[in-house]
Protein backbone atom coordinates (compact mmCIF):
# COMPACT_ATOMS: atom_id res chain seq x y z
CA UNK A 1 0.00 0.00 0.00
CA UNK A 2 2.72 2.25 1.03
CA UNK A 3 4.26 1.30 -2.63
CA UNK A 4 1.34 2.37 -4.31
CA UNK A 5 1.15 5.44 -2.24
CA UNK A 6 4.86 6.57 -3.07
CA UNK A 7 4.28 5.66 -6.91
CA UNK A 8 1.21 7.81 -6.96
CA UNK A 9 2.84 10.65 -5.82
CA UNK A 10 5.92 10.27 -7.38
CA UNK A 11 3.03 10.61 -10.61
CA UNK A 12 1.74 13.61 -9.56
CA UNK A 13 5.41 15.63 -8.63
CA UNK A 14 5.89 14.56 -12.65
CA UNK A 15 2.65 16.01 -13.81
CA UNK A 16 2.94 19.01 -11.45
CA UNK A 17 6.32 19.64 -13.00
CA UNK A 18 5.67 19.19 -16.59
CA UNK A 19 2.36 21.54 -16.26
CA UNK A 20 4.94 23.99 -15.20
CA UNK A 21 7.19 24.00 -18.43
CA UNK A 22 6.64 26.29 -21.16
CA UNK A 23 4.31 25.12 -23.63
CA UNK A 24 6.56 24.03 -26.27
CA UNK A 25 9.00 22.50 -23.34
CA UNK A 26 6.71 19.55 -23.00
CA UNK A 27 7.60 18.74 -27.30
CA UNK A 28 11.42 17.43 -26.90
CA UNK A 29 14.25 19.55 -26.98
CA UNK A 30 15.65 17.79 -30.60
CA UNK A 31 12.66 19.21 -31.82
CA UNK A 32 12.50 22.68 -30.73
CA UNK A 33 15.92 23.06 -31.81
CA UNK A 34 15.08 22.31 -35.14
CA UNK A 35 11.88 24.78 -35.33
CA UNK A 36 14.02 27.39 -34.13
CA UNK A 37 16.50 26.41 -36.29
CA UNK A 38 13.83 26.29 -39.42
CA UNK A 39 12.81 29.72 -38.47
CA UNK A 40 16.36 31.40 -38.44
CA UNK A 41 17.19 29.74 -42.40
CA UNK A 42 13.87 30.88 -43.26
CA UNK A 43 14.04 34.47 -42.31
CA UNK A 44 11.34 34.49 -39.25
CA UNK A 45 13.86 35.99 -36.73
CA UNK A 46 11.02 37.38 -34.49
CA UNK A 47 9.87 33.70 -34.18
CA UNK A 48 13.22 32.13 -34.10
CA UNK A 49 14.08 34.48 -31.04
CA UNK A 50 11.38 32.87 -28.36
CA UNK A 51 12.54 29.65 -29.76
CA UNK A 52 16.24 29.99 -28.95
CA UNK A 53 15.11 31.32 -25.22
CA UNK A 54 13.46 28.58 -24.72
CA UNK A 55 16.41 26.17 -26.10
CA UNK A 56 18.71 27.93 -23.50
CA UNK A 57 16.58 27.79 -21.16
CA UNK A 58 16.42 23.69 -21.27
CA UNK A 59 19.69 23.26 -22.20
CA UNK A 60 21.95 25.86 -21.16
CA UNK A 61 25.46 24.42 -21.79
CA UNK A 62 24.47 23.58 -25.34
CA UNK A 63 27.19 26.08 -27.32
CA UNK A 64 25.35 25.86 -30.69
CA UNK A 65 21.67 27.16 -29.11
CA UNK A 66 23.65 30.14 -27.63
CA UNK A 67 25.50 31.07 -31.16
CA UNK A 68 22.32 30.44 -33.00
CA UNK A 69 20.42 32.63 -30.99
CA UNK A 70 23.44 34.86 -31.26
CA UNK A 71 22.96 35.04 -34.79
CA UNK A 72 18.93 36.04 -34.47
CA UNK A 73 20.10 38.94 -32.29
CA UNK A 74 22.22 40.60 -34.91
CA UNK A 75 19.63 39.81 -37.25
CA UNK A 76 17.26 41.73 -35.38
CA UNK A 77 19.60 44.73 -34.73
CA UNK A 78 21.08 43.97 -31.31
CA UNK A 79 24.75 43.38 -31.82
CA UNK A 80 26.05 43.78 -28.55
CA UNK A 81 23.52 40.88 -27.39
CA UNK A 82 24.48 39.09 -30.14
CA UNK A 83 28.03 39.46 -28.66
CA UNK A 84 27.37 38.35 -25.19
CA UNK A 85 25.52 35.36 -26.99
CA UNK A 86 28.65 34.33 -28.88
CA UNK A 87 30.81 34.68 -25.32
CA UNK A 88 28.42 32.18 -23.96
CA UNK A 89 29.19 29.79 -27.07
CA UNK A 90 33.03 30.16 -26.93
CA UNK A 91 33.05 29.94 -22.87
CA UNK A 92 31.30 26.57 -23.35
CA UNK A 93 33.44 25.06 -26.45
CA UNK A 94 36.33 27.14 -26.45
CA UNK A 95 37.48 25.24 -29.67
CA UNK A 96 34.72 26.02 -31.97
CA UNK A 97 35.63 28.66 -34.92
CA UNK A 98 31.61 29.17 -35.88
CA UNK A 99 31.13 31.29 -32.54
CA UNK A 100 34.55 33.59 -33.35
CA UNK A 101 33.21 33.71 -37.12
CA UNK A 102 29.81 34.79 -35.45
CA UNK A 103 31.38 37.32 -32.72
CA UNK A 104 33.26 38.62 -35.70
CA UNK A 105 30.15 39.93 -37.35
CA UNK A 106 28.39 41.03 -34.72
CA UNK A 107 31.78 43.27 -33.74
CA UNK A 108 31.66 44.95 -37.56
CA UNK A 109 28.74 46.01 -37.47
CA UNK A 110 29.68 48.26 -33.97
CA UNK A 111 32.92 48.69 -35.94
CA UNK A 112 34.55 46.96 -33.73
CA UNK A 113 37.24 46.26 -36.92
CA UNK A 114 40.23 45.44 -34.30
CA UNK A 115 38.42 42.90 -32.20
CA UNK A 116 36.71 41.46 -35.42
CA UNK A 117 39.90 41.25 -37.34
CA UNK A 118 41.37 39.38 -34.05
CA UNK A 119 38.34 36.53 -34.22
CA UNK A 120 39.17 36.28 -37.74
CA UNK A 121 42.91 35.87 -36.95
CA UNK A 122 42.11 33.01 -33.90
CA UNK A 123 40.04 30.91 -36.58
CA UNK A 124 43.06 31.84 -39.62
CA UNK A 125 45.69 30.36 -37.22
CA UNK A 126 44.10 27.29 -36.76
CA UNK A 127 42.92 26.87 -40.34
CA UNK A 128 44.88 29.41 -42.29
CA UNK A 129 42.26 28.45 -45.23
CA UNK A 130 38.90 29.11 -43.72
CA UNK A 131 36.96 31.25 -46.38
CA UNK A 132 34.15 32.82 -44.68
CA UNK A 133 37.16 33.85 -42.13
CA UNK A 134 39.64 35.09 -45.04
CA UNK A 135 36.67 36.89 -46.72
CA UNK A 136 35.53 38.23 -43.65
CA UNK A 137 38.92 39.55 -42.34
CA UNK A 138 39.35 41.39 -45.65
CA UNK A 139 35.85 43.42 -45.33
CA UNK A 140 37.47 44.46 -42.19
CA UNK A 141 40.60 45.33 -43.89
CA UNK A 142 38.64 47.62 -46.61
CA UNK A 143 37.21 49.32 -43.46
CA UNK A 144 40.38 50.57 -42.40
CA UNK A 145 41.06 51.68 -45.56
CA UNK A 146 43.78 48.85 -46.66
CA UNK A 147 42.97 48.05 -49.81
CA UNK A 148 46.14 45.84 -50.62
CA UNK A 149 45.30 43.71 -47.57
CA UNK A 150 42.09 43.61 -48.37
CA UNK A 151 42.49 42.21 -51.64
CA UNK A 152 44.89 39.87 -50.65
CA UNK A 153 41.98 38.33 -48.55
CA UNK A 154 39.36 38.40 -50.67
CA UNK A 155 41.72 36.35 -53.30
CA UNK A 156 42.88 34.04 -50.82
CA UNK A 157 38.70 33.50 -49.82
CA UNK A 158 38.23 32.81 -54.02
CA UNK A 159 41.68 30.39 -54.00
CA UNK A 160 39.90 28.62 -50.48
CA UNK A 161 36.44 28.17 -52.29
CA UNK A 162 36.59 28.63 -55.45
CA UNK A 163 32.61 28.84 -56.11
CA UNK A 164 33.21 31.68 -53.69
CA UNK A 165 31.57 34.51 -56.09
CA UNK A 166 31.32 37.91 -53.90
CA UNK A 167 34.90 36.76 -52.76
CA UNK A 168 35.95 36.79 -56.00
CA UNK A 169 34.02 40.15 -56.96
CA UNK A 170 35.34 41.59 -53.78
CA UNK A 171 38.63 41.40 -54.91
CA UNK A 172 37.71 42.13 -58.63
CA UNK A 173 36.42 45.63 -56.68
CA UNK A 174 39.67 46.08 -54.35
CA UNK A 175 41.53 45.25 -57.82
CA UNK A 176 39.58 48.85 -59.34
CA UNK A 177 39.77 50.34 -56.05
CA UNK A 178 43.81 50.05 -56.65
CA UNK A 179 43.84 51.22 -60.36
CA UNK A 180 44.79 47.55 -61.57
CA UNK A 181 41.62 48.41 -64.20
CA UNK A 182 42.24 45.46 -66.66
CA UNK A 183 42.62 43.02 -64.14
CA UNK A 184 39.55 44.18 -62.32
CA UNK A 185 37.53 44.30 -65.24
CA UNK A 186 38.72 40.38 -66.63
CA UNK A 187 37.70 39.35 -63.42
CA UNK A 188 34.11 41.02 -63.37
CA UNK A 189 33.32 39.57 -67.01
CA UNK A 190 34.19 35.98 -65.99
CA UNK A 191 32.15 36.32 -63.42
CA UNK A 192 29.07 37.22 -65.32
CA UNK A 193 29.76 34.81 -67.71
CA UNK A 194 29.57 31.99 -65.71
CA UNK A 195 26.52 33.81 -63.15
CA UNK A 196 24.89 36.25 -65.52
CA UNK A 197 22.31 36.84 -62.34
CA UNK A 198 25.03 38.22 -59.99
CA UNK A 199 24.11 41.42 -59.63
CA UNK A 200 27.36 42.71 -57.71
CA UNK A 201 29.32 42.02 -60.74
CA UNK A 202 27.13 43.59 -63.15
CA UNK A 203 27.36 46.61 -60.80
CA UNK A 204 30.76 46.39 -60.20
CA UNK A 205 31.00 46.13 -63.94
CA UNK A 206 28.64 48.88 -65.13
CA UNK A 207 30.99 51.33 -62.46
CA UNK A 208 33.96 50.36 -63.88
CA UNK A 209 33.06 50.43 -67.90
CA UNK A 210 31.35 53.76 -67.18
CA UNK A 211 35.09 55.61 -65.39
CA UNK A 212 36.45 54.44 -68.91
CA UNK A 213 33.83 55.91 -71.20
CA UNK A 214 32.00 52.73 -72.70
CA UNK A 215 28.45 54.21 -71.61
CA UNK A 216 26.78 52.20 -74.00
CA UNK A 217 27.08 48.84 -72.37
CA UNK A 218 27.69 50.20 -68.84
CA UNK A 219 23.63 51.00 -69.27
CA UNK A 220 23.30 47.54 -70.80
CA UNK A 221 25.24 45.82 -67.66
CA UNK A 222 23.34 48.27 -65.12
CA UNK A 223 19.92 47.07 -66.96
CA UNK A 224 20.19 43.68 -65.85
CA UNK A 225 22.16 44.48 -62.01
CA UNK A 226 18.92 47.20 -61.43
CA UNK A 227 16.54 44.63 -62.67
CA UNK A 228 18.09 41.74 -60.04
CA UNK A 229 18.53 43.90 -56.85
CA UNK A 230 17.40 47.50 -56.52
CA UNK A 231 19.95 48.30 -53.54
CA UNK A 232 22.62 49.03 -56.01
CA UNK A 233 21.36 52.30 -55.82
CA UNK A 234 21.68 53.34 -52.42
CA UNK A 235 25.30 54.69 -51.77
CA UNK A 236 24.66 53.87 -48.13
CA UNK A 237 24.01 50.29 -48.85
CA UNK A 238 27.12 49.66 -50.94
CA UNK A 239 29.80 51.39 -48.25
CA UNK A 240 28.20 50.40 -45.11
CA UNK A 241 26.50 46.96 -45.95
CA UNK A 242 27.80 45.46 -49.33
CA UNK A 243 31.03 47.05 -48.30
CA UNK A 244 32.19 48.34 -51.80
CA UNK A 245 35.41 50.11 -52.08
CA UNK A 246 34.93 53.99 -52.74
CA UNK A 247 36.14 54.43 -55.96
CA UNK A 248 33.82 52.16 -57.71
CA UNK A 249 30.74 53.84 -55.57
CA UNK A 250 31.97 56.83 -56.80
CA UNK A 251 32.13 55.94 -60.36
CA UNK A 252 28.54 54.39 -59.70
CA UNK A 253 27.13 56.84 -58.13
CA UNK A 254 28.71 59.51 -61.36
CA UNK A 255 26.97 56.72 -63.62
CA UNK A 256 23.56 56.71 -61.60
CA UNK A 257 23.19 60.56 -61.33
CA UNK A 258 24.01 61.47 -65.72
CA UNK A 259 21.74 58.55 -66.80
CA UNK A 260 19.12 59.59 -64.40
């Protein structure tokens, strides 16, 4: 009797628990990691965020929830959170590059460019061919002005992956930046000919044809990069978000206001 007793309320202490839990705590955790995982590759970062609080919330020491969520919080605008996320996730597996890749990101967009460049640098050192690192390290290198270096990352990026494309525009870009105008321009037409939808190198392109007088098919090249993605024409967006060089935003922006 006492047996039964015990097992009853052992029941109930269960129940009583479990009642307690967040709604979506009661689904397992394998599976609430994956919606909130669904809703961050999908876009839904105002969903994905009560997803990942609940993820830390039942599993705490799990490095990949806190860098995930991490990653919403930038999304949604709050870098510095998104930094304290990625401390979390590098506390808990020290070892892991994603969460210095991810801290890295979060730190550029404070322009944070010394403590970004240094993330970059602990993942380089370890794997000296990391792309997203290399490609990475040389935005933060164009925001210091150092175009040389810059290109010299962006290159190595293309060399690490070589389907790689806005690594290899971004040094096609850092290449016009520096004057090397042939080279630049070589390196924007192979890229269109083998993506003719990437508008960053019909852009890049349409800039660089127009600062050597070829108007005619800098309009045909800006046709098609206007056509694919409309932000090519905010000056803002291409210094402070694409990261463009300012010589070719120049040159674009000179192209933009005489056809206009």
């Amino acid at each position: 009797m006492r047996r039964r007793a015990a097992a009853v309320l052992a029941l109930l202490v269960l129940l009583v628990g479990l009642l307690a839990w967040p709604p979506s705590a009661a689904a397992s955790l394998p599976a609430l990691f994956e919606q909130a995982l669904a809703a961050s590759r999908e876009g839904r970062f105002g969903e994905a965020l009560p997803l990942w609080d609940r993820v830390v919330d039942l599993a705490p020491e799990d490095a990949s929830a806190w860098s995930n969520r991490g990653n919403v919080q930038l999304a949604l605008g709050d870098a510095r959170a998104a930094i304290a996320d990625q401390d979390r996730a590098i506390e808990l597996e020290p070892a892991s590059a994603d969460p210095h890749l991810n801290r890295g990101t979060a730190e550029e967009a404070l322009g944070l460019w010394p403590e970004a460049a240094a993330d970059y640098a602990w993942i380089l050192e370890r794997n000296p061919e990391d792309a997203s690192a290399l490609y990475n390290l040389g935005n933060v290198e164009g925001s210091l002005g150092d175009w040389p270096a810059a290109r010299q990352c962006f290159e190595a990026a293309a060399a690490a992956r070589p389907g790689f494309a806005m690594a290899r525009s971004s040094a096609a870009l850092a290449a016009f930046q520096l004057g090397d105008i042939p080279v630049a321009e070589k390196q924007l037409r192979d890229l269109i000919r083998r993506y003719p939808l990437f508008a960053d190198a019909r852009a890049g392109l349409t800039a660089l044809l127009w600062q050597r007088g070829a108007r005619g098919e800098a309009e045909s090249h800006w046709a098609a990069a206007s056509g694919l993605d409309p932000r090519y024409r905010q000056e803002e967006w291409l210094l402070q978000i694409r990261r463009w060089p300012p010589v070719p935003v120049q040159a674009l922006a000179q192209f933009l206001a005489l056809a206009s």
